[in-house]
Protein backbone atom coordinates (compact mmCIF):
# COMPACT_ATOMS: atom_id res chain seq x y z
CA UNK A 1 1.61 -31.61 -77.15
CA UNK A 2 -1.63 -31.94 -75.70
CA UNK A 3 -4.39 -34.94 -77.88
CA UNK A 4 -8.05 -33.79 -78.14
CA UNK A 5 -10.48 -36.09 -79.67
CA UNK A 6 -13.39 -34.91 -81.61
CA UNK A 7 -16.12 -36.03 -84.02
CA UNK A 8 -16.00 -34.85 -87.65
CA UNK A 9 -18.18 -35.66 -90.21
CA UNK A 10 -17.80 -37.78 -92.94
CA UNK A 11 -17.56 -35.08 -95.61
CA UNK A 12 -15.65 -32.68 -93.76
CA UNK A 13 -12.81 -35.84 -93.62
CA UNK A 14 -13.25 -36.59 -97.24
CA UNK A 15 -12.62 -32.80 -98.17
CA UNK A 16 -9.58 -32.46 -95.98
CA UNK A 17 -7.87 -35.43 -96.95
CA UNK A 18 -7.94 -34.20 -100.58
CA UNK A 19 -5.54 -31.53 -99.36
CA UNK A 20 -3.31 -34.49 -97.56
CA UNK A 21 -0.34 -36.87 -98.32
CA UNK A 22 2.28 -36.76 -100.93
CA UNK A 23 0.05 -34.52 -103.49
CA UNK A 24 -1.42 -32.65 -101.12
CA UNK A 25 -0.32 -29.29 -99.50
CA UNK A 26 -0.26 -31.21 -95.86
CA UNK A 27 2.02 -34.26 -94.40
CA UNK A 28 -1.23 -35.66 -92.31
CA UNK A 29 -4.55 -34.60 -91.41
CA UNK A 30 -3.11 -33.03 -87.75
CA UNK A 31 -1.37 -31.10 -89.79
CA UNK A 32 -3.86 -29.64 -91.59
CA UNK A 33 -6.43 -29.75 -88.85
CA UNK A 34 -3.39 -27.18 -87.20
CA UNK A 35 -3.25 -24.87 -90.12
CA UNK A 36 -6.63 -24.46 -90.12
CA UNK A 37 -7.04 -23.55 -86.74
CA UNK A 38 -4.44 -21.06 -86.73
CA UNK A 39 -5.89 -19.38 -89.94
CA UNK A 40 -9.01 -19.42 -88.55
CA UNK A 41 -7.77 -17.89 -85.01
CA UNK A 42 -6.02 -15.37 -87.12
CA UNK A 43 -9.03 -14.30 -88.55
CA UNK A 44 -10.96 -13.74 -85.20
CA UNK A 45 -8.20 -11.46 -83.96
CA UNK A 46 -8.23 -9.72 -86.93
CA UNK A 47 -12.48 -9.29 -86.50
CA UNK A 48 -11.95 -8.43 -82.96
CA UNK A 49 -9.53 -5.93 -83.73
CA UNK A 50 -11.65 -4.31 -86.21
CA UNK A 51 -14.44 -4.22 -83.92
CA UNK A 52 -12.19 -2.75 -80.50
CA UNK A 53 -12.28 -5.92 -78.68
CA UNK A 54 -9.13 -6.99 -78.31
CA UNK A 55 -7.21 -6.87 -74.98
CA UNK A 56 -4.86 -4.10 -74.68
CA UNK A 57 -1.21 -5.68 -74.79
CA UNK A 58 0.13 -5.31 -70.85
């Protein structure tokens, strides 16, 4: 699996590791950082279906 690096601020971090370790909902903040882009990815295809711009399936 590919590792990208990227700068988050501060407060984002703080937030999302509320939602990480034993009484949170993820194992580790890749984890979560995963989740979230998939849910968020989800949500674009559903926008660009709604809006007729997704690619035709071949």
């Amino acid at each position: 699996m590919p590792k990208i690096s990227v700068e988050v601020p501060e407060e984002l971090l703080d937030d999302l590791d509320e939602h990480v370790g034993e009484d949170g909902k993820f194992v580790n903040r890749s984890e979560a950082i995963r989740a979230s882009m998939r849910k968020t990815l989800d949500m674009l295809d559903d926008i660009d279906a709604r809006q007729g711009r997704m690619e035709e399936e071949r």
